[in-house]
Protein backbone atom coordinates (compact mmCIF):
# COMPACT_ATOMS: atom_id res chain seq x y z
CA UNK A 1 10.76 9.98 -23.34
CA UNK A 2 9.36 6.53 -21.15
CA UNK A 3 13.09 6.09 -19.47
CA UNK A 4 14.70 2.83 -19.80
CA UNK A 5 13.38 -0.30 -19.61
CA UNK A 6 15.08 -3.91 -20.28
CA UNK A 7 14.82 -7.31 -20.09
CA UNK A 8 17.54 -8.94 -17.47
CA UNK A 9 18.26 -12.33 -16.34
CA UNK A 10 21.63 -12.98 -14.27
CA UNK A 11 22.91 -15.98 -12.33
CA UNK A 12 21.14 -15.12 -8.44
CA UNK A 13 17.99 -14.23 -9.88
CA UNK A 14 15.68 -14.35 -13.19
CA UNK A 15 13.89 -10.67 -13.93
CA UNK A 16 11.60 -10.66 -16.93
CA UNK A 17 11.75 -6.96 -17.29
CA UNK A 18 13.02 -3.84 -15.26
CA UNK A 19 11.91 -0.62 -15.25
CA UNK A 20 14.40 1.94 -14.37
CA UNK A 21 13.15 5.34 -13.32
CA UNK A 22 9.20 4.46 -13.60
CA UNK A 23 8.09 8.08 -12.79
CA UNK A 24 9.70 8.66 -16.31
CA UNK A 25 8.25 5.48 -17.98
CA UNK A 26 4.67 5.53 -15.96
CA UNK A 27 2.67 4.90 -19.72
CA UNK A 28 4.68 2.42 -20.81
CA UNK A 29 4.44 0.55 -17.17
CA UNK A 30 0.71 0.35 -17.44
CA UNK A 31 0.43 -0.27 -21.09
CA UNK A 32 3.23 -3.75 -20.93
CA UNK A 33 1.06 -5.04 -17.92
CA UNK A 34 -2.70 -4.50 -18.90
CA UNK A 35 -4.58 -7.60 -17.78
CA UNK A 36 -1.30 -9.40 -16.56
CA UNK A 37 -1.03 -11.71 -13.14
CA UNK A 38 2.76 -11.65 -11.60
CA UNK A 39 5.00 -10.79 -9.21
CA UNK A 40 6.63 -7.81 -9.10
CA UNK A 41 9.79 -6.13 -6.79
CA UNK A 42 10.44 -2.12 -6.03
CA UNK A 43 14.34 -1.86 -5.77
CA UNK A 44 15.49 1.66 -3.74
CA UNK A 45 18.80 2.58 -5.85
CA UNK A 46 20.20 4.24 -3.39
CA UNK A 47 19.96 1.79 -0.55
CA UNK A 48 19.69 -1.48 -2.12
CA UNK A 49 16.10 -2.12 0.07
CA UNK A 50 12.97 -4.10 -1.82
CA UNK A 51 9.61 -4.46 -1.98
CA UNK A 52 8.28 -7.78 -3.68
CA UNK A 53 4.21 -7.87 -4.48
CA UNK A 54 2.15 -9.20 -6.74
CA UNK A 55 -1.02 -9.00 -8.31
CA UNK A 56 -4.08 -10.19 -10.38
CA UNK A 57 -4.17 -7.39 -12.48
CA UNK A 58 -0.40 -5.23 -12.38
CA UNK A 59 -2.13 -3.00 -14.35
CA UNK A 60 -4.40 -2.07 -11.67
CA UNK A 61 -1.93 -1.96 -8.73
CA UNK A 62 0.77 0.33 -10.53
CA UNK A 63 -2.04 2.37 -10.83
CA UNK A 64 -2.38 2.57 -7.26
CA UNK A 65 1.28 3.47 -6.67
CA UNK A 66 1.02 5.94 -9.11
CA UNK A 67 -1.93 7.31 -7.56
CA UNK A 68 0.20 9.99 -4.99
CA UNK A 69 -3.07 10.31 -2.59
CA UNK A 70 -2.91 6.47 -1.83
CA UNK A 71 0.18 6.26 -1.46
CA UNK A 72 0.23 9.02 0.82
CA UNK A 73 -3.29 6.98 2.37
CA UNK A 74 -0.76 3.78 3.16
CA UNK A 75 1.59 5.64 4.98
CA UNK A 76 1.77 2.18 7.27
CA UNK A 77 3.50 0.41 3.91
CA UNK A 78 7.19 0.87 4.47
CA UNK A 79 7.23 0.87 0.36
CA UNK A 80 5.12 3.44 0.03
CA UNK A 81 6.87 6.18 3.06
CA UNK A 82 10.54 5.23 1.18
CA UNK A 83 8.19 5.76 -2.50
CA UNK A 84 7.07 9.66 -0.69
CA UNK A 85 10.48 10.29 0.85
CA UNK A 86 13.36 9.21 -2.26
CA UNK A 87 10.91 9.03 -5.14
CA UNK A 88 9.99 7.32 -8.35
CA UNK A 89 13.04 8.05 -9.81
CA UNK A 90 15.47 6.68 -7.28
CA UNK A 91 13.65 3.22 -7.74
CA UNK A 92 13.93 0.71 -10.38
CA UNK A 93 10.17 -1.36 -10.87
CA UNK A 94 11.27 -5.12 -11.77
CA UNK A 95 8.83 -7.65 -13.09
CA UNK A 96 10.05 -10.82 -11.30
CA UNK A 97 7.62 -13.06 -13.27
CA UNK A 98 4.14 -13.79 -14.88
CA UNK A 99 2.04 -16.29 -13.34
CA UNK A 100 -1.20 -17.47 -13.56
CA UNK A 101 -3.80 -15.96 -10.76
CA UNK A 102 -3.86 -19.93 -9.25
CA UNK A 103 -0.45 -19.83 -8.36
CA UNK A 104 -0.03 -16.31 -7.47
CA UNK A 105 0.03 -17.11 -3.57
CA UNK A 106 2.94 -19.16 -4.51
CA UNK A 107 4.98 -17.95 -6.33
CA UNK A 108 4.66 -14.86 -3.88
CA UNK A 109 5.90 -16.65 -1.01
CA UNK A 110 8.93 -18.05 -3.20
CA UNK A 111 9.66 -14.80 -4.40
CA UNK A 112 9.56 -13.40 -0.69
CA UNK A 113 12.02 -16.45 0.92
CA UNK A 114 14.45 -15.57 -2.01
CA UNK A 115 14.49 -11.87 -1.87
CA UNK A 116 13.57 -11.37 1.63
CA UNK A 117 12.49 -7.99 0.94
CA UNK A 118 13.09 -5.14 3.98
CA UNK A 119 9.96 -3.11 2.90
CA UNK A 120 7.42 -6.09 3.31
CA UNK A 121 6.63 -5.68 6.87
CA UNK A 122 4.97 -9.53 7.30
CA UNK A 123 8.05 -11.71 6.74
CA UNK A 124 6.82 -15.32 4.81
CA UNK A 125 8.95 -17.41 5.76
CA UNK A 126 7.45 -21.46 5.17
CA UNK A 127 4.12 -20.43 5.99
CA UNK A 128 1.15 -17.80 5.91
CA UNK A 129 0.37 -17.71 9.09
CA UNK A 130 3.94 -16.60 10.25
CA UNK A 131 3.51 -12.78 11.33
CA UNK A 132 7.09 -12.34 12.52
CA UNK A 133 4.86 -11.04 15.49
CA UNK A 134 2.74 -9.02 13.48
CA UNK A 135 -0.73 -8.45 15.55
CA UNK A 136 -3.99 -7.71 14.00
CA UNK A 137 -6.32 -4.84 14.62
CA UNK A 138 -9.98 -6.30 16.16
CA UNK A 139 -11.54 -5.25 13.07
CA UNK A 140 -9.24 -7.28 11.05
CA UNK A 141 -9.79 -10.18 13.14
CA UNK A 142 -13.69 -9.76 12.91
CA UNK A 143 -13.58 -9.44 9.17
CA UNK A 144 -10.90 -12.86 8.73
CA UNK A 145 -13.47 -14.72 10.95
CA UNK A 146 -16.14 -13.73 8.76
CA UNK A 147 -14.39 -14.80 5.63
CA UNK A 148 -14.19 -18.47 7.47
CA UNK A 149 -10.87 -19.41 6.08
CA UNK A 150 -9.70 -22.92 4.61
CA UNK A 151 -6.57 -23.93 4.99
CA UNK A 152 -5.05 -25.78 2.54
CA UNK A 153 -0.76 -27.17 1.73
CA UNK A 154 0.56 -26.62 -1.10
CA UNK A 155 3.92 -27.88 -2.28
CA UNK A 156 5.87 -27.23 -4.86
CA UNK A 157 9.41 -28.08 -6.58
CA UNK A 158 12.11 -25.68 -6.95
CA UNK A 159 13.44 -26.28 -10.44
CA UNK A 160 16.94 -24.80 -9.74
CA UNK A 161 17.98 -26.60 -6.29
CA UNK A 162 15.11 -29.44 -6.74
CA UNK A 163 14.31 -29.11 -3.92
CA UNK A 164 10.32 -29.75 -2.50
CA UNK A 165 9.10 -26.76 -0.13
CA UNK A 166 5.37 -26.76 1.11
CA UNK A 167 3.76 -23.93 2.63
CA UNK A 168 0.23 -23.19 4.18
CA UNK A 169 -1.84 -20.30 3.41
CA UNK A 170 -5.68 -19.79 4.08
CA UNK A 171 -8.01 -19.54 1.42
CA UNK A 172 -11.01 -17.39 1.79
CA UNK A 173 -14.40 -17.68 0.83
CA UNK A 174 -16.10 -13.81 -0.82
């Protein structure tokens, strides 16, 4: 048996799909997001706490929290100590939405400001650069410079509230 898994949409928030227990529904997780760009939110059960990510290819980064050696590698990721400590099963996986890879950086940051998730350590509030006094390693820093970011604005229109937000984010050249 995959465990349970169902589509959900309520009032607060729209969820195209949650998975409830994924370390019992693991094939069907990977199989329902092959080659799929979205946004994605790990709910703790028993405390309430979330993770919100997202990803070119879900697929691919399910795989790596299913992998138990990197999760165990990222013991810095808040997700991933709660992940070791309660469990797969005491999580529920949601699919927030499925995006195109253009407006992935987006739709992250508006998923972020309405969740405001306690497992994501850097806090987005209206902008990318906001750290919430997060501090880079040197080696970081060295590899950013490198990369010779562009900044660029984006704005975009909340359907719900219409409302216009804009935030900055750095693009960077590979």
């Amino acid at each position: 048996m995959y465990g349970k898994y169902f589509l959900k949409s309520n009032s607060a928030h729209n969820v195209v799909k949650v998975y409830s227990n994924p370390d019992t529904c693991k094939v069907r997780i990977l199989a329902e997001n092959k080659s799929k760009t979205g946004i994605y939110r790990w709910v703790n059960t028993i405390n309430g706490k979330s993770y919100k990510g997202s990803a070119l290819n879900l697929r691919h980064r399910f795989i790596s929290y299913f992998n138990i050696n990197q999760v165990l590698h990222k013991r810095n990721m808040l997700i991933c100590r709660a992940l070791v400590k309660s469990g797969y099963s005491s999580f529920n996986l949601e699919i927030l939405e499925y995006c195109e890879g253009n407006t992935r950086i987006v739709r992250q940051i508006y998923n972020i400001n309405l969740y405001k998730p306690e497992y994501n350590v850097i806090k987005l509030c209206n902008s990318m650069r906001h750290r919430s006094g997060y501090v880079h390693k040197n080696s970081s820093k060295l590899k950013i410079a490198s990369n010779k970011p562009k900044r660029r604005m984006v704005k975009f229109k909340a359907i719900t509230t219409n409302t216009e937000q804009s935030f900055d984010f750095f693009l960077f050249n590979r």
